[in-house]
C-alpha atoms as a PDB file:
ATOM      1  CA  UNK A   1      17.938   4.723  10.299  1.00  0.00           C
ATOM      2  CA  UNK A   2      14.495   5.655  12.066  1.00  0.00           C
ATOM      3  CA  UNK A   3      11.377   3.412  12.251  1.00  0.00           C
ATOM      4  CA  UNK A   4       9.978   6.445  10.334  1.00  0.00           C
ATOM      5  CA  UNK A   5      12.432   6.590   7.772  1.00  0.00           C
ATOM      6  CA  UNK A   6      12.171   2.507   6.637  1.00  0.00           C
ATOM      7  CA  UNK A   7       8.358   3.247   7.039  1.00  0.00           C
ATOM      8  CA  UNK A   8       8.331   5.732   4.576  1.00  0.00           C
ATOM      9  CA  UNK A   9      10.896   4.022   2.366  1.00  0.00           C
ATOM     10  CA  UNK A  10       8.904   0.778   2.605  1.00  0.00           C
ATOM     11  CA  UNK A  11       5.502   2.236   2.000  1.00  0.00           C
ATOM     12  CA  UNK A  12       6.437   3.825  -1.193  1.00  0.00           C
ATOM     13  CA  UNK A  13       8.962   1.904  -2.764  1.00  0.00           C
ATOM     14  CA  UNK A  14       6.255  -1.069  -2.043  1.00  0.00           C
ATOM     15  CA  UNK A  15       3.441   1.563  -3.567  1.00  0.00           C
ATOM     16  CA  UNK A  16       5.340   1.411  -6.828  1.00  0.00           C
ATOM     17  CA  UNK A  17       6.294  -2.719  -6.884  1.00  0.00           C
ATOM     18  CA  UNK A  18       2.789  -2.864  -6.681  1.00  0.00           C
ATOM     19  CA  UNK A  19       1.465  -1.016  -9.007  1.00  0.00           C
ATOM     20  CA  UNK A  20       4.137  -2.774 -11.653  1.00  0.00           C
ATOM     21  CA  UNK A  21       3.101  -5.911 -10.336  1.00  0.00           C
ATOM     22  CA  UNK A  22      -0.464  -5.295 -11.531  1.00  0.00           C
ATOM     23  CA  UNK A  23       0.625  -3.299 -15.309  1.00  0.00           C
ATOM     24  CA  UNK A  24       2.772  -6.257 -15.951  1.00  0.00           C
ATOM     25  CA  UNK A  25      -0.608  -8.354 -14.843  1.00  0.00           C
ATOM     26  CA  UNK A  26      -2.823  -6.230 -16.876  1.00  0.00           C
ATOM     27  CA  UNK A  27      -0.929  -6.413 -20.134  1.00  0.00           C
ATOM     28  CA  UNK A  28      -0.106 -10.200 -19.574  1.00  0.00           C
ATOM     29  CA  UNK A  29      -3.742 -10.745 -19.492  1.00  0.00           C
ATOM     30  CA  UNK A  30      -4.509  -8.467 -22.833  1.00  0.00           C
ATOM     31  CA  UNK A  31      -1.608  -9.556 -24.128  1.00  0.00           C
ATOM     32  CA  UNK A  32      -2.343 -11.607 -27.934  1.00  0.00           C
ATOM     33  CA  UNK A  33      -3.969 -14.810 -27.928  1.00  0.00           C
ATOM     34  CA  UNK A  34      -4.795 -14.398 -23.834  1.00  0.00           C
ATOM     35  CA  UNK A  35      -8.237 -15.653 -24.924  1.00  0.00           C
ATOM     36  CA  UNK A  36      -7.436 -18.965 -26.362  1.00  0.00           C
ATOM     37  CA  UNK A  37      -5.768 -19.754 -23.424  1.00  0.00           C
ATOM     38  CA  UNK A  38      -7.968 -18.639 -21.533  1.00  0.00           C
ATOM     39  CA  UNK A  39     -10.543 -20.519 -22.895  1.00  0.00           C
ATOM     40  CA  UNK A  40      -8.974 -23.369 -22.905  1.00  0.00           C
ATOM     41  CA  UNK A  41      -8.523 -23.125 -19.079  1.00  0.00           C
ATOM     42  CA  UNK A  42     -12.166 -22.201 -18.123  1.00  0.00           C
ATOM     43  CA  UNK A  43     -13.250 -25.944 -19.633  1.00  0.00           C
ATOM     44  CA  UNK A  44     -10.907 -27.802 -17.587  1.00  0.00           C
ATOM     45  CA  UNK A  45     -13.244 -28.831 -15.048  1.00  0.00           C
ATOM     46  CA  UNK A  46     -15.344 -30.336 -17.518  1.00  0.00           C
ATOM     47  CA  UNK A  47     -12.224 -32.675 -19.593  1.00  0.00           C
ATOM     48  CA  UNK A  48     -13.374 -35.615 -17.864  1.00  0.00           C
ATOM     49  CA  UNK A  49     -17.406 -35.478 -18.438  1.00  0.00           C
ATOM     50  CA  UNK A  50     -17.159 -36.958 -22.153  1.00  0.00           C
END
């Protein structure tokens, strides 16, 4: 195995891990009921102000 070969292997194999990483982030974000939580974790800072 050549530099050139892993390179190439590397590069593209870690082109496509990539991009899955960010569908699976994408649809975990739009997935149902995202926006309760959501919600829920955008007033954390402010729990303790009551």
């Amino acid at each position: 195995m050549t530099y050139e070969i892993v390179s190439n292997f590397a590069g593209t194999w870690g082109l496509i891990y990539l991009f899955v990483v960010f569908v699976g982030v994408i649809a975990f974000v739009m997935r149902p009921g995202a926006s309760t939580a959501a919600k829920e974790a955008a007033n954390i800072p402010f729990k303790d102000e009551s």
